[in-house]
N, C-alpha and C. Protein backbone atom coordinates (compact mmCIF):
# COMPACT_ATOMS: atom_id res chain seq x y z
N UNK A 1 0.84 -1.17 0.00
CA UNK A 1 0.00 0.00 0.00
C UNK A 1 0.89 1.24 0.00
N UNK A 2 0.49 2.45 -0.90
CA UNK A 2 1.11 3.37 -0.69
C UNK A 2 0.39 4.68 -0.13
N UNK A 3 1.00 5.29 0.61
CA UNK A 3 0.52 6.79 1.52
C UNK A 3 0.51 7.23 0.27
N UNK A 4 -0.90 8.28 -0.08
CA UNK A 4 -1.33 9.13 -1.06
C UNK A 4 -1.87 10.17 -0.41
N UNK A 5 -2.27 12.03 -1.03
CA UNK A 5 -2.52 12.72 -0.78
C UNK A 5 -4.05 12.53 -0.37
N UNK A 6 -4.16 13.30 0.94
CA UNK A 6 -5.79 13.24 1.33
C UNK A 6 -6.53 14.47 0.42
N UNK A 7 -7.81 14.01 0.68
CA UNK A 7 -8.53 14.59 0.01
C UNK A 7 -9.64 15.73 1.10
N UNK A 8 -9.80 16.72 0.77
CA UNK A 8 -10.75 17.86 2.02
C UNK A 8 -11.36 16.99 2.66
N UNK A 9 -12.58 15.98 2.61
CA UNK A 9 -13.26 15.12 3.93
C UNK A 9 -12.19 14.09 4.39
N UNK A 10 -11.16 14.26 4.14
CA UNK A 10 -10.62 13.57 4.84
C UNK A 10 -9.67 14.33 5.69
N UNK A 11 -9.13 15.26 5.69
CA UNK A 11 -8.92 16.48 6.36
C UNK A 11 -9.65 16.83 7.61
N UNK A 12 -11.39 16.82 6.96
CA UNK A 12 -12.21 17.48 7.95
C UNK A 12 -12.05 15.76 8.96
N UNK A 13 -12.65 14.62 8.14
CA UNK A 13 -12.36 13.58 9.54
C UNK A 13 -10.85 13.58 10.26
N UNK A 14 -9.66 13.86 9.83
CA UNK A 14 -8.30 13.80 11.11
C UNK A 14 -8.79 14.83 12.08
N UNK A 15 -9.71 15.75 11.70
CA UNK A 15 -9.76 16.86 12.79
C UNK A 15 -10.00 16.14 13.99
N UNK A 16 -11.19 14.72 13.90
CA UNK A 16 -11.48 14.37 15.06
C UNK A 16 -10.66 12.83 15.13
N UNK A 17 -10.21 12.24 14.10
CA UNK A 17 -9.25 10.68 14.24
C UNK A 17 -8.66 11.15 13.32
N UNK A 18 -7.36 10.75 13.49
CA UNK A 18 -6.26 11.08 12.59
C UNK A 18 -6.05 10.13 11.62
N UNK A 19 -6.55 10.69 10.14
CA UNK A 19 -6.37 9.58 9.20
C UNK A 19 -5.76 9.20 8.37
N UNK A 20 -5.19 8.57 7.32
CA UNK A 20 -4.27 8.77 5.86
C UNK A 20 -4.78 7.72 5.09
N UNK A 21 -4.71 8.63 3.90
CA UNK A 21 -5.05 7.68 2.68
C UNK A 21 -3.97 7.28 2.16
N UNK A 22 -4.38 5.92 1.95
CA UNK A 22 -3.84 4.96 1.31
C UNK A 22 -4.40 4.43 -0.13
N UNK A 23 -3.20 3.84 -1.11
CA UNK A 23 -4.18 2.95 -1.94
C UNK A 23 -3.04 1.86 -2.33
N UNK A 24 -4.03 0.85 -3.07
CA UNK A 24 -3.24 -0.49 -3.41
C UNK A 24 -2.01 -0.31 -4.24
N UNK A 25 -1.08 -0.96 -4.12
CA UNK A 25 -0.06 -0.87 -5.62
C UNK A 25 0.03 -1.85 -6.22
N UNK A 26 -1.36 -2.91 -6.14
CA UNK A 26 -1.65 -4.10 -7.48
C UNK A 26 -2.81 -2.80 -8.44
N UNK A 27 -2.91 -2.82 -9.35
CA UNK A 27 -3.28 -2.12 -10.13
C UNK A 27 -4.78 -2.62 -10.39
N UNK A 28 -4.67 -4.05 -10.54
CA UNK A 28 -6.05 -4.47 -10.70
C UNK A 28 -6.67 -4.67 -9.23
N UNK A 29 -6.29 -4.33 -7.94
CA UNK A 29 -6.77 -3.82 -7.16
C UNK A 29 -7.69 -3.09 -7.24
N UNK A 30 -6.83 -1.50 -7.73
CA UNK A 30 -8.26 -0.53 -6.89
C UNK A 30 -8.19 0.07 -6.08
N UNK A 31 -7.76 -0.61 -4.49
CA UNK A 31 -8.58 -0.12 -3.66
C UNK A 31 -7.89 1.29 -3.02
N UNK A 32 -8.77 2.20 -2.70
CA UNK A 32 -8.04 3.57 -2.13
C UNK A 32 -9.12 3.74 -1.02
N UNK A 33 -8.53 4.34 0.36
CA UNK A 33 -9.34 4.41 0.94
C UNK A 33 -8.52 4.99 2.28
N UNK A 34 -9.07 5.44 3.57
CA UNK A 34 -8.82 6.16 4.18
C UNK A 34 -8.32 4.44 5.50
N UNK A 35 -7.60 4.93 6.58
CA UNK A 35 -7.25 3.89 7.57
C UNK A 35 -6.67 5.10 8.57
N UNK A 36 -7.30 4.56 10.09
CA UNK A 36 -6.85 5.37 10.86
C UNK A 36 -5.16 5.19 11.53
N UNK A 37 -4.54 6.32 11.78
CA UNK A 37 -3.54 6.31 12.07
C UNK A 37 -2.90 5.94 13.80
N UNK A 38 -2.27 5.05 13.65
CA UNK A 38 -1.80 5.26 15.34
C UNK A 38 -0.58 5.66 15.61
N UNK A 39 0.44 6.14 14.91
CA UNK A 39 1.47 6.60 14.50
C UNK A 39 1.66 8.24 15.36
N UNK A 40 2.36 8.91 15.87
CA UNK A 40 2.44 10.83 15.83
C UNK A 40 3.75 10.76 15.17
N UNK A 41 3.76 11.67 14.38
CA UNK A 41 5.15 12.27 13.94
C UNK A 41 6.04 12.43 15.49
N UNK A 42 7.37 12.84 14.98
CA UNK A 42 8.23 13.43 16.18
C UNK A 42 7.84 14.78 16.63
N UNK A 43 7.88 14.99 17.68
CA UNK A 43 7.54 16.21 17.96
C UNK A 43 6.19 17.12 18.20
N UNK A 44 5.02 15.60 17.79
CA UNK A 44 3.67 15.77 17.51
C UNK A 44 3.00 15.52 18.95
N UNK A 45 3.77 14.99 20.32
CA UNK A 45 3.00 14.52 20.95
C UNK A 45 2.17 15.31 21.65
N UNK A 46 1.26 15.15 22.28
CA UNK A 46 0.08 15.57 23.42
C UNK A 46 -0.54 17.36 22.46
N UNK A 47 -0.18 17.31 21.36
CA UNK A 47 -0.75 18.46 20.69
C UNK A 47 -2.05 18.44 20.53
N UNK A 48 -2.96 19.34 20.63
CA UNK A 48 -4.47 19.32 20.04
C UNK A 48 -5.06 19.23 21.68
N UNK A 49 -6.46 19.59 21.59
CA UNK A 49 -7.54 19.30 22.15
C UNK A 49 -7.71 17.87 22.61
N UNK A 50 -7.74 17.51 23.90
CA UNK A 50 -8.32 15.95 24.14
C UNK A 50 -9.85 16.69 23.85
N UNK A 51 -11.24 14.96 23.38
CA UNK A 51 -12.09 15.05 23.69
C UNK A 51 -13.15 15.80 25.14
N UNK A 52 -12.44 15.50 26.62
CA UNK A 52 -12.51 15.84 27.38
C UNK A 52 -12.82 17.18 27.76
N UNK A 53 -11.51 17.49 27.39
CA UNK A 53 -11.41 18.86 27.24
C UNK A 53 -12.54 19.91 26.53
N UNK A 54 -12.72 19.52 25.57
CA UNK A 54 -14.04 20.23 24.45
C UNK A 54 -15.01 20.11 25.68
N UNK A 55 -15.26 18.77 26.10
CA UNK A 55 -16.77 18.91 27.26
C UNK A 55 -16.54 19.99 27.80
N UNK A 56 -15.00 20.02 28.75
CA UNK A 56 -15.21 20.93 30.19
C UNK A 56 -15.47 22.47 29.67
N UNK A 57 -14.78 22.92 28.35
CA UNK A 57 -15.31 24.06 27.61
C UNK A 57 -16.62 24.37 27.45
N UNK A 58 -17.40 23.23 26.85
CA UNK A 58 -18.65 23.81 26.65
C UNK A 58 -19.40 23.43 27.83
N UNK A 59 -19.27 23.05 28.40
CA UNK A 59 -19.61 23.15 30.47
C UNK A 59 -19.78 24.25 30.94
N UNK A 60 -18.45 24.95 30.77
CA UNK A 60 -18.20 26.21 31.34
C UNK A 60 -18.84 27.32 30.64
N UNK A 61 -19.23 27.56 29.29
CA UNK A 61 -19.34 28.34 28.84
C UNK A 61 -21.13 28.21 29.08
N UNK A 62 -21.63 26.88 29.24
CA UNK A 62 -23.01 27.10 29.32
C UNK A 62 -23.21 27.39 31.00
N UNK A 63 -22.26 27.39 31.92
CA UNK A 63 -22.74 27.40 33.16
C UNK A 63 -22.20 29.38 33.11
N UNK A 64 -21.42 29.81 32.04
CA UNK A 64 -21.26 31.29 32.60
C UNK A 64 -22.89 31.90 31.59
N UNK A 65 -23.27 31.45 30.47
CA UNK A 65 -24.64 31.83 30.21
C UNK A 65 -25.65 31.69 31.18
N UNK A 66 -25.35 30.73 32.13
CA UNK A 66 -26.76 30.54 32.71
C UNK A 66 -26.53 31.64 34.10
N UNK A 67 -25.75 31.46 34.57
CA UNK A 67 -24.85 32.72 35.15
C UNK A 67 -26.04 34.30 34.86
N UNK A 68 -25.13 34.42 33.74
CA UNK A 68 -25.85 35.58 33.51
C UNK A 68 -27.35 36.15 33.20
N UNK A 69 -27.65 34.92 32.21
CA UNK A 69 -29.07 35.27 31.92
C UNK A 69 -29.47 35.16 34.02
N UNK A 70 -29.65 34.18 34.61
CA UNK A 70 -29.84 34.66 35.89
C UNK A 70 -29.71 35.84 36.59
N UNK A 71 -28.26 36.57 36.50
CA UNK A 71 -28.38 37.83 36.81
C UNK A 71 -28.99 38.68 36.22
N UNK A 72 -29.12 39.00 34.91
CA UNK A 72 -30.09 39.47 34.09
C UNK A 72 -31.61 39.31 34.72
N UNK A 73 -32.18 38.23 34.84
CA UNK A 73 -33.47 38.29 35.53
C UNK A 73 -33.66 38.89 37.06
N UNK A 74 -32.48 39.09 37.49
CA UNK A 74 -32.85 39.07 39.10
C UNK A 74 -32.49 40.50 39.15
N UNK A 75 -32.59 41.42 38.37
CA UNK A 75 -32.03 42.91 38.31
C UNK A 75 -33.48 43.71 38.87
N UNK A 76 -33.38 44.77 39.00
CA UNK A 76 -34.61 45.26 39.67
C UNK A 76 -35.10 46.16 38.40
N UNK A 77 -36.61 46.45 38.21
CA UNK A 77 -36.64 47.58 37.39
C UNK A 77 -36.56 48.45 36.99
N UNK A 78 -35.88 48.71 38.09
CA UNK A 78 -35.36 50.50 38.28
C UNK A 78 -33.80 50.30 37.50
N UNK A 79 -33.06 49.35 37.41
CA UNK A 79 -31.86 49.11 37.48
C UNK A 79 -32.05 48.96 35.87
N UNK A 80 -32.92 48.29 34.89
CA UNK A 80 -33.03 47.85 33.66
C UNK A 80 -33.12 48.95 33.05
N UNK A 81 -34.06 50.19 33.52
CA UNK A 81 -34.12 50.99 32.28
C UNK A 81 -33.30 52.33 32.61
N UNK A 82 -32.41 52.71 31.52
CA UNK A 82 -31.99 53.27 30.92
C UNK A 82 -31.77 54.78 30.60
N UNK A 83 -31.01 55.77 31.31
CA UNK A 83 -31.87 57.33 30.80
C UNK A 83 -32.69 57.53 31.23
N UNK A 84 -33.69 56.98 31.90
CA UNK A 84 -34.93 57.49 32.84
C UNK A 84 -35.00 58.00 33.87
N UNK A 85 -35.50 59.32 33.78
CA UNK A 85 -35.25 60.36 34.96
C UNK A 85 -36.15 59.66 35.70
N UNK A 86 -35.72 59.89 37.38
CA UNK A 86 -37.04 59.24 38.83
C UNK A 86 -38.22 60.17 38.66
């Protein structure tokens, strides 16, 4: 089998498994096709986003929305509007 150039969806899938295309070098083969990698280059290690990680992000970011829209509701009405003389 030989390593061949990927193609854009295969790009977009390494974003989340790291992949490479391959294809046969019997001719009446054929076959080309993507296989996941377990391999890192040198110098590649612990780079990128763990899965994990993405959760605790969007965790946080929905617990600082809820955060706020809360403070937002608990404001008084005097406090909401704006330019309004007493």
């Amino acid at each position: 089998m030989d390593l061949v150039h990927r193609k854009s969806l295969d790009r977009v899938v390494s974003a989340f498994y790291k992949v490479r295309r391959y294809e046969c070098r019997n001719a009446p083969c054929g076959w080309e096709g993507v296989l996941r990698s377990t391999h890192r280059r040198a110098g590649e290690s612990g780079k990128g986003m763990k899965p994990w990680m993405w959760l605790l992000v969007i965790a946080l970011s929905l617990a600082g929305a809820l955060a706020m829209v809360a403070y937002l509701d608990s404001r008084s009405p005097a406090e909401t509007e704006m330019g309004s003389e007493p």
